[in-house]
Protein backbone atom coordinates (compact mmCIF):
# COMPACT_ATOMS: atom_id res chain seq x y z
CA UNK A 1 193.72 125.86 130.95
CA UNK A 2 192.60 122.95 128.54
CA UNK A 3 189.67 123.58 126.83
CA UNK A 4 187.23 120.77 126.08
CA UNK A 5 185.33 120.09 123.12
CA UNK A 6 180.98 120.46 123.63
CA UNK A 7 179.27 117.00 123.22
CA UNK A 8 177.75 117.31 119.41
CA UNK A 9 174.03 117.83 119.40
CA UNK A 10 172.18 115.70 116.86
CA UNK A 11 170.91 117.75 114.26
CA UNK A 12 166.92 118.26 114.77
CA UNK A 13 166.13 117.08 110.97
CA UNK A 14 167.96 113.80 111.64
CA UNK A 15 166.16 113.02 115.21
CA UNK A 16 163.08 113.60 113.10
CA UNK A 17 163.37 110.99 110.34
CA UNK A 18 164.89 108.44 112.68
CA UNK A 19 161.63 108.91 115.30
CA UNK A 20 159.44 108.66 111.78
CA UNK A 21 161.11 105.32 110.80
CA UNK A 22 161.21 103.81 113.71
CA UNK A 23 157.18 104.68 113.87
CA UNK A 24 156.86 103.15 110.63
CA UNK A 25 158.69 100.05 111.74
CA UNK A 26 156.18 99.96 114.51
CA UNK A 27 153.11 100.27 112.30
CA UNK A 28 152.96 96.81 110.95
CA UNK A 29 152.96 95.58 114.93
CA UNK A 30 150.44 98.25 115.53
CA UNK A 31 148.04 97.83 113.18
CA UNK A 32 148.57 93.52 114.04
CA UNK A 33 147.61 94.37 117.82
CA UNK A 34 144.51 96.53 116.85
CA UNK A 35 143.32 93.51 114.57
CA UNK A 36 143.84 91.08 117.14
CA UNK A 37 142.28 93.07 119.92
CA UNK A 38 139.41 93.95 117.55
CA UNK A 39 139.04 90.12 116.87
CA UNK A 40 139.46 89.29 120.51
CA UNK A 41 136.75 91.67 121.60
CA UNK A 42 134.03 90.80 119.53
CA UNK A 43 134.55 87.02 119.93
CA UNK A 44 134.28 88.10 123.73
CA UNK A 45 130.77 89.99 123.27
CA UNK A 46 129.27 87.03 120.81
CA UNK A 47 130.28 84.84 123.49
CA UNK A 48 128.64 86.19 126.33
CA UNK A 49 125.57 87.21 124.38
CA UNK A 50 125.42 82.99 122.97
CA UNK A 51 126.07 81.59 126.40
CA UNK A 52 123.22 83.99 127.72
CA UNK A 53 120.73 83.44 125.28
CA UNK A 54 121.84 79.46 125.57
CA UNK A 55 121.32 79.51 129.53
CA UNK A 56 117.44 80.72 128.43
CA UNK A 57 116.88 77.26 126.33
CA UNK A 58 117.60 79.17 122.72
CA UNK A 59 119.45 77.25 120.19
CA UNK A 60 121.83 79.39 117.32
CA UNK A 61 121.84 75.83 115.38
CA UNK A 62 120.27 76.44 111.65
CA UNK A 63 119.22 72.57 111.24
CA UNK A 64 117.32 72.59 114.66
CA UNK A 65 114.89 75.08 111.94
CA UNK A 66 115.13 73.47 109.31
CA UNK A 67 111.14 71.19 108.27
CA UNK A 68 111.44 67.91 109.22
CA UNK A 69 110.90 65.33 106.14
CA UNK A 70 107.05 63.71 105.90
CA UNK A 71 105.76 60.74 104.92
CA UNK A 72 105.58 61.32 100.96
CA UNK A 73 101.66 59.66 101.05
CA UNK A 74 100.94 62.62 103.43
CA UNK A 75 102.97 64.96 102.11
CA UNK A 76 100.63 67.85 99.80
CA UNK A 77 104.47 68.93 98.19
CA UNK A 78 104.95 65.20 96.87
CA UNK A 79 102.60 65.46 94.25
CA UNK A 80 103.95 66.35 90.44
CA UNK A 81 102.44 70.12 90.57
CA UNK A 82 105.32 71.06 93.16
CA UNK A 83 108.13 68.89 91.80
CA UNK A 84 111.10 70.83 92.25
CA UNK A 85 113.47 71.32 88.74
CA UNK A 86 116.57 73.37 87.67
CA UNK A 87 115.82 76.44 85.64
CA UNK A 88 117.48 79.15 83.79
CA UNK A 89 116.95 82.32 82.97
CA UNK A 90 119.39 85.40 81.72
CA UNK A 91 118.54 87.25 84.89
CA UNK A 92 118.63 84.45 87.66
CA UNK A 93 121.11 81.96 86.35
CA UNK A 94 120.45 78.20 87.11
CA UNK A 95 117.86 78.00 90.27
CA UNK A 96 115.60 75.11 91.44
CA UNK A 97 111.66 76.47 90.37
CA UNK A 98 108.20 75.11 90.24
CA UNK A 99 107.74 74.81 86.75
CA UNK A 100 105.20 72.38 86.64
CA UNK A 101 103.35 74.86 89.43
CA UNK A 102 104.05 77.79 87.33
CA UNK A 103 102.67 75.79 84.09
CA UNK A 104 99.40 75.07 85.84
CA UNK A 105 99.34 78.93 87.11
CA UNK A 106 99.89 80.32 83.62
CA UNK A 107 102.62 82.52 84.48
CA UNK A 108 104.38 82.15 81.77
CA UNK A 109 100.61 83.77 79.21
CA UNK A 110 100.86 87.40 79.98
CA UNK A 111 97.21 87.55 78.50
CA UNK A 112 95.72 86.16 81.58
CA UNK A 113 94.67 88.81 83.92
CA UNK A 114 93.46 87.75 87.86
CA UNK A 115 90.67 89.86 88.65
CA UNK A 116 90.44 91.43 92.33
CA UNK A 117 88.54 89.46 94.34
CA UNK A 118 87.61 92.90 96.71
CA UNK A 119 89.13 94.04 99.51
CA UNK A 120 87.72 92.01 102.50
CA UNK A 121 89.33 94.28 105.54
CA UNK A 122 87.55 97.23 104.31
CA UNK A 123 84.24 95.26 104.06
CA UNK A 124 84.15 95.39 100.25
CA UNK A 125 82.77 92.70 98.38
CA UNK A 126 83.72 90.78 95.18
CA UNK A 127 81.88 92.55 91.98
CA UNK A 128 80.92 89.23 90.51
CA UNK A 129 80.19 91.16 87.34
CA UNK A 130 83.98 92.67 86.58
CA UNK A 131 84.76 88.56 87.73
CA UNK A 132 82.57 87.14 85.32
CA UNK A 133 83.47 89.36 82.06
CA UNK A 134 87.66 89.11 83.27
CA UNK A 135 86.91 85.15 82.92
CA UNK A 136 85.20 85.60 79.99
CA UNK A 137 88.29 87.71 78.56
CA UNK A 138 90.78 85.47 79.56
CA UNK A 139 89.26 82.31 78.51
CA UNK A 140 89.06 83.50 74.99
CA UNK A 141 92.59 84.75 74.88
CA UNK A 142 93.40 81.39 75.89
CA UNK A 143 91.64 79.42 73.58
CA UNK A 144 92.12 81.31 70.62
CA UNK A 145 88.37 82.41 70.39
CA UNK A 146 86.53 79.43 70.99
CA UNK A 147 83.52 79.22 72.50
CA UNK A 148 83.05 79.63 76.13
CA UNK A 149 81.43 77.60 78.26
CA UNK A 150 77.90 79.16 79.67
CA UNK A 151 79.25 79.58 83.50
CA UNK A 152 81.87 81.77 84.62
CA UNK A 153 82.89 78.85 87.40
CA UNK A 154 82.96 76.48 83.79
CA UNK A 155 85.45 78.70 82.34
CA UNK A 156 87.72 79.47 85.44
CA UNK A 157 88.23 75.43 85.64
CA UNK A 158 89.30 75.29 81.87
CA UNK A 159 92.01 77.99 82.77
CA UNK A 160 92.66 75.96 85.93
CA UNK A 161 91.52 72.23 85.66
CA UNK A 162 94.53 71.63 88.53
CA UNK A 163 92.60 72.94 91.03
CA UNK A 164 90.25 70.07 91.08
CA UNK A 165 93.51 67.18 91.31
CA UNK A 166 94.57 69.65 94.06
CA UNK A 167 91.21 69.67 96.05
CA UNK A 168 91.50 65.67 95.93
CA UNK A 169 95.17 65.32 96.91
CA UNK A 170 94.49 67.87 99.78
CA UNK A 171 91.74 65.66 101.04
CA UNK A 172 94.41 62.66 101.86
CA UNK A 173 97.85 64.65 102.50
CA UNK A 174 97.40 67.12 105.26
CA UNK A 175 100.80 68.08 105.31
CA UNK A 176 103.13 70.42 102.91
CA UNK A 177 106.90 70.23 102.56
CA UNK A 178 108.38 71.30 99.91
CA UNK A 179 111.79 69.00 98.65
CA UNK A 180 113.97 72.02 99.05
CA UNK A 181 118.01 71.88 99.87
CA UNK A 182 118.24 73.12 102.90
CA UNK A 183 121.54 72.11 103.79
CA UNK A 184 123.23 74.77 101.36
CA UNK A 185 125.88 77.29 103.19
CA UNK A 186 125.40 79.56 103.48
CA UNK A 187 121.75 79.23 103.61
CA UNK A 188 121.26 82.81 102.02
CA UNK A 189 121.75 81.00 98.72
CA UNK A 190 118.86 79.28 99.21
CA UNK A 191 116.58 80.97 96.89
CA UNK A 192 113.20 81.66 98.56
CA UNK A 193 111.26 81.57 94.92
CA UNK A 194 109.55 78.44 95.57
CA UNK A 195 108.32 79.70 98.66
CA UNK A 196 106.90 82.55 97.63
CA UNK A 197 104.92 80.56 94.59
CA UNK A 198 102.00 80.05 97.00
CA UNK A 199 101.43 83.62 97.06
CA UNK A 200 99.98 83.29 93.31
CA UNK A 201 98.62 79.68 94.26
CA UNK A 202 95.99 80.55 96.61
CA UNK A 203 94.83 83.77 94.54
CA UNK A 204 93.61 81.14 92.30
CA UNK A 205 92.39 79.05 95.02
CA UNK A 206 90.61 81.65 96.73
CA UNK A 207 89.42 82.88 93.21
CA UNK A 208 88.06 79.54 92.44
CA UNK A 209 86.26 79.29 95.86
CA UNK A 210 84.45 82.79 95.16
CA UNK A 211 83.28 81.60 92.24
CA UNK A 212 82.08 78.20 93.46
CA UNK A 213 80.43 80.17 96.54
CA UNK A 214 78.22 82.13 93.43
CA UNK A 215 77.48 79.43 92.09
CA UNK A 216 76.14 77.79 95.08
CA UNK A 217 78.68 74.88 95.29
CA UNK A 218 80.47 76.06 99.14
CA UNK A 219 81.31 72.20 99.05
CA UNK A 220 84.40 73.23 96.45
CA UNK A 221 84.97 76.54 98.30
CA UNK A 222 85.67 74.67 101.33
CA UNK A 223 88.14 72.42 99.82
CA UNK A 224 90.00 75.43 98.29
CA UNK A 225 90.00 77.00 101.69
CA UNK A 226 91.04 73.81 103.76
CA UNK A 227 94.12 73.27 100.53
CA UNK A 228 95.53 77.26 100.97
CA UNK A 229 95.34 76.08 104.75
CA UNK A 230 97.72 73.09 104.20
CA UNK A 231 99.86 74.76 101.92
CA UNK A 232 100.59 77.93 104.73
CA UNK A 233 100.91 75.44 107.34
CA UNK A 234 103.54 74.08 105.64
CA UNK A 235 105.55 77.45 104.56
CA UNK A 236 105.60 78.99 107.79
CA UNK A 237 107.44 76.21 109.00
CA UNK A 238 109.76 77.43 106.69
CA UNK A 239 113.19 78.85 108.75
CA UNK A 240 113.02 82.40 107.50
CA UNK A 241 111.42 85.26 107.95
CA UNK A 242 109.84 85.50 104.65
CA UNK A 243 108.02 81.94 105.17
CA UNK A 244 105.96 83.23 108.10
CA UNK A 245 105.04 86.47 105.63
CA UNK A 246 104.18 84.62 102.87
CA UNK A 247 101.52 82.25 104.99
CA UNK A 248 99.91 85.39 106.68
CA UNK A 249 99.49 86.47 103.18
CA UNK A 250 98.00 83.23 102.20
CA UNK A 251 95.57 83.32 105.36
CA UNK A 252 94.81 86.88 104.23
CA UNK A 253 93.84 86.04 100.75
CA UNK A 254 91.97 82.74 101.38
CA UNK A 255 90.01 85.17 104.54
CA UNK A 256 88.29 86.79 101.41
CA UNK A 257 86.74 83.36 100.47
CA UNK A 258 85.49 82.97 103.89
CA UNK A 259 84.20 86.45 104.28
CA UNK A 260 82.49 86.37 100.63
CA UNK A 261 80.59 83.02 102.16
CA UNK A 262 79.94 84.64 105.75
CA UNK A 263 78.60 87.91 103.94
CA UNK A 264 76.48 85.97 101.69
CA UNK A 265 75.17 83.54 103.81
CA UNK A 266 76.35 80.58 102.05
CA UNK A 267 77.81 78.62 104.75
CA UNK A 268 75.94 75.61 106.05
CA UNK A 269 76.44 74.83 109.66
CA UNK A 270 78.58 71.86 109.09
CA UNK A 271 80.76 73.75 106.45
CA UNK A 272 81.13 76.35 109.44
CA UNK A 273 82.14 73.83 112.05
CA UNK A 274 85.03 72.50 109.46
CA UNK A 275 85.71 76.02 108.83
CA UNK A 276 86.33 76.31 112.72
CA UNK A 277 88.79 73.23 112.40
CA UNK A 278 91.07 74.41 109.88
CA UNK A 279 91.32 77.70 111.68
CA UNK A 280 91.33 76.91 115.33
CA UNK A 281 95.00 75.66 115.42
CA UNK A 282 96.50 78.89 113.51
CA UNK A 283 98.92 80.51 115.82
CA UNK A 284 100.38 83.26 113.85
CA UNK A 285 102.10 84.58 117.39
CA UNK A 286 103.99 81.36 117.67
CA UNK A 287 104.99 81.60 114.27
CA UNK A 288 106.42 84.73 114.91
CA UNK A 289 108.71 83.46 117.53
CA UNK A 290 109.56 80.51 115.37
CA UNK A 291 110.59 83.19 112.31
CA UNK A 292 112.70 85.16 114.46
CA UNK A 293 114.46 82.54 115.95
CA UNK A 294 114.84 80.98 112.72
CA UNK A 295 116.49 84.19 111.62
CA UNK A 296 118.94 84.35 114.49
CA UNK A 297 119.88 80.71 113.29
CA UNK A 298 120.35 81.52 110.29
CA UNK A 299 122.31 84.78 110.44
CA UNK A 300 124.36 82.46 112.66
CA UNK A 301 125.35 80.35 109.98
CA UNK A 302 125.19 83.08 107.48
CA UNK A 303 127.98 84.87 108.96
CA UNK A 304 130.06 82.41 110.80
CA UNK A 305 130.56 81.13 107.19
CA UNK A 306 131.75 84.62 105.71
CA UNK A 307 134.28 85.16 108.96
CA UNK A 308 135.72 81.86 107.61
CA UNK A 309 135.60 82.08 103.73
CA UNK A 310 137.76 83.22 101.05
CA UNK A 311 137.78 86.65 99.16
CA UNK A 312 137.01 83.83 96.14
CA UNK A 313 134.47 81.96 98.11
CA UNK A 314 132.42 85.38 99.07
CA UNK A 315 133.22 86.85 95.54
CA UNK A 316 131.99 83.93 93.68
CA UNK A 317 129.08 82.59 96.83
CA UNK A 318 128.05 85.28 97.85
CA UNK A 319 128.36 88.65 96.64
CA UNK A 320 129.57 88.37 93.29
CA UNK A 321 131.87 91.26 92.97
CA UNK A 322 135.62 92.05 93.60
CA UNK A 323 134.05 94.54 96.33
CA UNK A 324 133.95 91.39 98.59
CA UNK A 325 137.91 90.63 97.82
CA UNK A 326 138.70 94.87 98.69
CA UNK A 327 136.55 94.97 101.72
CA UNK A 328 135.89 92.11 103.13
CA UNK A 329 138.81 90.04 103.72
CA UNK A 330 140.84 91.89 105.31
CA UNK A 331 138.26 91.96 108.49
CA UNK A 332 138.98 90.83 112.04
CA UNK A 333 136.98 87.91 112.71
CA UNK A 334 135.63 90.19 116.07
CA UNK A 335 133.64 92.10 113.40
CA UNK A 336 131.50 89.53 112.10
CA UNK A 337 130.56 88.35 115.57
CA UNK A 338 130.21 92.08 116.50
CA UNK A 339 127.64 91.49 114.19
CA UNK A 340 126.03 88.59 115.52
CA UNK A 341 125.86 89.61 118.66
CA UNK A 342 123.63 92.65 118.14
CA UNK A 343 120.88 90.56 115.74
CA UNK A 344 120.61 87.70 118.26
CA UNK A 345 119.93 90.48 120.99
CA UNK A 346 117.78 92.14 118.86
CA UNK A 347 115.66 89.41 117.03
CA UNK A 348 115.34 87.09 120.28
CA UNK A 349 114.04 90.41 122.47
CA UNK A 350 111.54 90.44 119.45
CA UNK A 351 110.80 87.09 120.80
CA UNK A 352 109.85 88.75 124.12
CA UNK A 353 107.25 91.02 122.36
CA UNK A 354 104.67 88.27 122.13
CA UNK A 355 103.63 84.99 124.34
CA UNK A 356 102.40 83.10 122.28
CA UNK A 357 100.91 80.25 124.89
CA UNK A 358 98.85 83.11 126.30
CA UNK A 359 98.27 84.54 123.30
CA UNK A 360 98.99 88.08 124.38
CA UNK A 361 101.04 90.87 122.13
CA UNK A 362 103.24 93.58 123.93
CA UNK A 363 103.22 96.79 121.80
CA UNK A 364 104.76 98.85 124.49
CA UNK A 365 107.69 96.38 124.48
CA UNK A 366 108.43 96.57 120.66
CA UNK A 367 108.04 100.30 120.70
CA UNK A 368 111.07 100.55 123.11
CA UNK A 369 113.15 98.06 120.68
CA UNK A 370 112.11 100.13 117.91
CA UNK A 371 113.13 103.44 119.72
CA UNK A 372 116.53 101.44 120.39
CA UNK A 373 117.45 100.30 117.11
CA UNK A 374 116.47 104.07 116.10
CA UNK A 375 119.28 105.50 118.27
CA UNK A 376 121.20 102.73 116.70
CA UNK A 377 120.94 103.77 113.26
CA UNK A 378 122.28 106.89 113.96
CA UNK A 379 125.42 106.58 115.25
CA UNK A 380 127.86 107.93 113.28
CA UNK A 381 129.37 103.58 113.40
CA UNK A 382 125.66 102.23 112.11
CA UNK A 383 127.37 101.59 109.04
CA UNK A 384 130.84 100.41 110.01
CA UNK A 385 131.26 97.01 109.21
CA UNK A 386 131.30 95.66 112.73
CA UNK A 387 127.67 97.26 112.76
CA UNK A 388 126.62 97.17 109.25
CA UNK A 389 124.91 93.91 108.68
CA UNK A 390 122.91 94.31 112.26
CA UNK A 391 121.73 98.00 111.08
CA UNK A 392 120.78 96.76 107.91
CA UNK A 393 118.74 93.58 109.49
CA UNK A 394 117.02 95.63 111.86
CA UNK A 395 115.39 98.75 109.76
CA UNK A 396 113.35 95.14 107.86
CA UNK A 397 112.18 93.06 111.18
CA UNK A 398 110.76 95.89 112.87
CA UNK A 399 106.97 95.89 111.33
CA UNK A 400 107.02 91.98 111.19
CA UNK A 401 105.23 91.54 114.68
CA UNK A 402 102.49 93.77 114.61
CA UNK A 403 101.51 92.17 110.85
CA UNK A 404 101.32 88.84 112.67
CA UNK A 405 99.61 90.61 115.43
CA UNK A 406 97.17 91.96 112.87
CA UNK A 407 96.97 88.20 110.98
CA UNK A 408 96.16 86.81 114.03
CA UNK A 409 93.19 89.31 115.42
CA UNK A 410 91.65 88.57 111.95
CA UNK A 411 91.64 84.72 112.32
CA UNK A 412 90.12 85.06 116.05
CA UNK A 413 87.90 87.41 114.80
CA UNK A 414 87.02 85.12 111.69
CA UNK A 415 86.40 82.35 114.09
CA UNK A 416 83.76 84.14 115.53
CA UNK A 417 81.94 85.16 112.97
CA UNK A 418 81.79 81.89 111.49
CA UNK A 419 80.48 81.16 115.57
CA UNK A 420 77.81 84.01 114.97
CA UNK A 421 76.66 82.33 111.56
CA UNK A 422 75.81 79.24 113.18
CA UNK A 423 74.39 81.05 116.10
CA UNK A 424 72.08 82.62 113.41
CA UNK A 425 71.71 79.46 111.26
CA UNK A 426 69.86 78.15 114.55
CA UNK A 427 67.85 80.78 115.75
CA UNK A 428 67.14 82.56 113.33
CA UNK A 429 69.37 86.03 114.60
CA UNK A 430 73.05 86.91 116.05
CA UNK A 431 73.41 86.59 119.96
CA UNK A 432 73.17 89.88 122.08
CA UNK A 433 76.13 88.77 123.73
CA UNK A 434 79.31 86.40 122.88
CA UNK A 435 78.79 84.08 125.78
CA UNK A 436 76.24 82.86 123.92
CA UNK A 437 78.43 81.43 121.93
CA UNK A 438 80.04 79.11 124.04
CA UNK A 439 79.92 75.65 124.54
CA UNK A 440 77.66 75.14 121.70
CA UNK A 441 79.86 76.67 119.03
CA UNK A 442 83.13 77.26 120.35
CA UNK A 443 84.71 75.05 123.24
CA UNK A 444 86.14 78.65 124.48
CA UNK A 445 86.06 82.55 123.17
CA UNK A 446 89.01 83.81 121.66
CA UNK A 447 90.33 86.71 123.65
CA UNK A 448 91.99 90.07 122.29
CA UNK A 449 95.76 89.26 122.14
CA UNK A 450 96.31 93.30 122.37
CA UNK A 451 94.66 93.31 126.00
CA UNK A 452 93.97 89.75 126.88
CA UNK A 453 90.52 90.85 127.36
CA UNK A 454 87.27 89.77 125.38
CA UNK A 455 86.81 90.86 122.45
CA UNK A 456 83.82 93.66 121.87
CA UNK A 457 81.09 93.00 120.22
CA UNK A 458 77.86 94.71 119.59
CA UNK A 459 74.10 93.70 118.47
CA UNK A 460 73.03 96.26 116.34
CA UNK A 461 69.34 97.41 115.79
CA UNK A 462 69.75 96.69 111.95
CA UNK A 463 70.36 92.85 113.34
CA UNK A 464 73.87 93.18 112.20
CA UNK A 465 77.12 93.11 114.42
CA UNK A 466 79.88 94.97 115.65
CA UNK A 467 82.99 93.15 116.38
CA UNK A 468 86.41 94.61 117.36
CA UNK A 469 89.83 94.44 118.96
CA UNK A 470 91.28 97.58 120.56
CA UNK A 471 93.95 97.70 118.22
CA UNK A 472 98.25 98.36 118.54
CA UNK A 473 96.95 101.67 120.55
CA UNK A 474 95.57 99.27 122.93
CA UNK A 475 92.98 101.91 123.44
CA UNK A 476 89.29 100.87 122.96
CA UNK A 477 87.24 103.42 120.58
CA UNK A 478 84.37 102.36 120.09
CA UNK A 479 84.85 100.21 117.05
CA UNK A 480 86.09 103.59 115.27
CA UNK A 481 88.43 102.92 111.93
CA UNK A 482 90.94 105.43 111.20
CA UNK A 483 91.82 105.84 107.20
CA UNK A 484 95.18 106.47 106.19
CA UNK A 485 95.79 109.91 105.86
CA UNK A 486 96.92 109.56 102.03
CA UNK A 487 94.40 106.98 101.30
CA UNK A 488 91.00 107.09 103.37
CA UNK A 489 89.81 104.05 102.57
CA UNK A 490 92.42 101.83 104.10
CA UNK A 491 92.43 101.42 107.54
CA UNK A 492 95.26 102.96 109.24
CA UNK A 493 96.18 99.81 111.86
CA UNK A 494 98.48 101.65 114.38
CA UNK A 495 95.48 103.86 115.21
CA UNK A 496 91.69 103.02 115.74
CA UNK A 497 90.39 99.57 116.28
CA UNK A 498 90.75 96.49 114.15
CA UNK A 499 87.25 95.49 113.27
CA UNK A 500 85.80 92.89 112.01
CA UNK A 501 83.79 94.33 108.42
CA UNK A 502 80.31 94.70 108.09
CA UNK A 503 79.88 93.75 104.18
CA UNK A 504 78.17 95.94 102.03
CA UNK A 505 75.68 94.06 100.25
């Protein structure tokens, strides 16, 4: 009998180490498929999501935003006090500022101290006696210890003898665009100081119109009023976010000018009905849509250009650290338009929160967003990097519509009280009801954009008047203001109604 030999058996330890290296030789291939699928996936989804949005007439295209040029004889921005110039300073570098603005502000004397000009929402008046002895204060600290003038309006205007050369200039150029490079990519290097300046502009302005309003001159007051219009009509065109925020702030600190004049009855009838001009075409819904569409754009070109750049370009561009370099390279191009998929879904449904034609607001609708991008934030992904610049958007868009709600009730609501002065510049007394109103003062009543019903409004005994919108809760009650629960005195706006102030004289 021959006897045969076994087949050898591979020895386990060697089957091991040749499986492990041929599953390292397959890594490289691996990890090459995963960053192409990756890429291929979330090109796919920004696809889809830009041909849908497309379909529905929206544009991703940055320069479609971008403030189209004016004639410079029109133009508010063409005179010397907003000449743009290259700065430097150890903290910001080289940057295009105001200076010439900034001169005629006084930011650069820490001596000079704004007084508050009261807090107008809450019904609270200017104390014309803390103005008058600020003034007084800061004019001596600027002029060394000479001499006032005798008038606290005297004084203001040697602090701030542009305002005058402003007034003018206003009177002939009814537009504002500031000379600003707009074609820079990405266009988050555009610095946004310059647009912000007008923040500190019309707190002078509005300042300057208080005082002129105590000193019986509305004439001025109105041409400060009618300038902080120009200037916000001009910002808001502006294609961020931050431009629309900075001219409801504008509107809202120029309002206090207004109110001062309604309160004290300074207002003459024709001063009213120019009043009624410069507010009539504010449409601080449409602006909303315009801001978040103009942030889609420009996230757009924001990150189209880092899928495409350089660790050097985004280390030295952008984010000025060797973090960008580590991190950032090495990431499939799907990740970025992961990205861009979720903020054009999420800022253009922000669109959908408002209509701005009919002037109506649609809490219900941005509370469901909000709920959504609340889930969002926490999955355990929110901050992987296919997500992490949509998470990071979203938590800082969600309040912006129900400010510009808020902006907007008070101009409607502005409009017709200055309606109700002339009403009572006429006959002596407000109307009993707001039909009154209407043709003589206003071609048509504003409506409340939270309901799309009228406005209430209330004669009271006293002669004075009650004048409301239902609020975000949509719910009317009664005209009732809820405080804050940390602070009383300020109005809590996502409860209560939003009413107009009665002053306390």
């Amino acid at each position: 009998m021959v006897a045969t030999i076994p087949p050898t058996q591979p020895e386990r330890g060697h089957c091991f180490w040749r499986g492990l290296a041929k599953f390292l030789l397959a890594l490289p291939f691996l990890a090459l498929l995963l960053y192409f699928e990756e890429d291929w996936r979330g090109a796919h989804a920004w696809a889809v999501t830009r041909a849908k949005w497309e379909a529905k007439g929206e544009s991703f295209d940055y320069t479609k935003f971008i403030p189209p040029l004016v004639p410079r004889d029109q133009n508010l921005a063409a005179t010397p006090l907003f000449e743009l110039k290259k700065e430097t300073s150890p903290s910001r570098g080289s940057y295009l500022g105001l200076p010439y603005l900034e001169k005629a502000l006084r930011d650069e004397t820490s001596t000079i101290e704004l007084p508050q000009t009261g807090a107008w929402q809450r019904g609270e008046l200017t104390d014309m006696a803390k103005i008058q002895k600020t003034i007084f204060g800061d004019y001596k600290s600027a002029f060394n210890g000479q001499t006032p003038p005798a008038d606290s309006l005297a004084q203001f205007d040697a602090l701030f003898p542009f305002t005058g050369d402003l007034r003018t200039a206003a009177a002939t150029r009814p537009f504002f665009r500031l000379d600003l490079d707009y074609a820079i990519r990405p266009p988050r290097l555009r610095l946004l100081g310059p647009i912000v300046a007008p923040i500190h502009l019309s707190q002078v302005l509005t300042l300057h119109a208080i005082l002129a309003l105590d000193h019986q001159q509305a004439d001025l007051a109105l041409g400060d009023i009618q300038t902080n219009v120009i200037v916000l009509s001009g910002v808001k065109r502006d294609p961020t976010l931050v431009g629309g925020l900075v001219a409801m702030g504008v509107m809202a600190i120029s309002d206090g000018a207004i109110y001062f004049g309604l309160a004290h009855h300074d207002w003459s009838d024709a001063q009213l009905v120019e009043l009624e001009q410069a507010l009539q075409p504010i449409n601080f819904l449409a602006d909303y849509q315009f801001a978040m569409r103009s942030e889609v754009a420009q996230d757009a070109a924001n990150l189209s250009f880092y899928k495409r750049a350089t660790a050097a370009e985004l280390r030295q561009k952008v984010f000025e650290s060797t973090y960008a370099e580590r991190a950032l390279l090495p990431w499939p191009g799907g990740w970025w338009d992961n990205n861009m998929k979720q903020l054009a879904d999420l800022h253009l449904e922000e669109v959908t929160t408002v209509d701005s034609q009919k002037r109506m607001v649609f809490p219900k609708a941005a509370a469901r967003i909000s709920d959504r991008v609340a889930q969002d934030s926490k999955r355990g992904t929110a901050y992987a990097p296919w997500n992490i610049w949509y998470t990071e958007a979203a938590s800082g868009s969600l309040e912006a519509m129900a400010k510009f709600a808020q902006a907007q009730v008070w101009v409607d609501e502005m409009r017709i009280a200055c309606a109700l002065e002339r009403h009572r510049l006429a006959h002596g007394a407000y109307p009993s009801s707001l039909d009154a109103l209407v043709p003589a003062y206003l071609d048509t009543l504003p409506h409340d954009i939270m309901n799309g019903e009228p406005y209430h409004y209330l004669l009271r005994p006293d002669g004075t008047f009650l004048l409301y919108s239902v609020g975000w809760n949509q719910t009317d009650e009664g005209g009732k203001i809820n405080g804050l629960s940390y602070d009383p005195k300020a109005p809590d706006y996502t409860q209560g109604d939003w009413v107009w102030p009665t002053p306390k004289l």
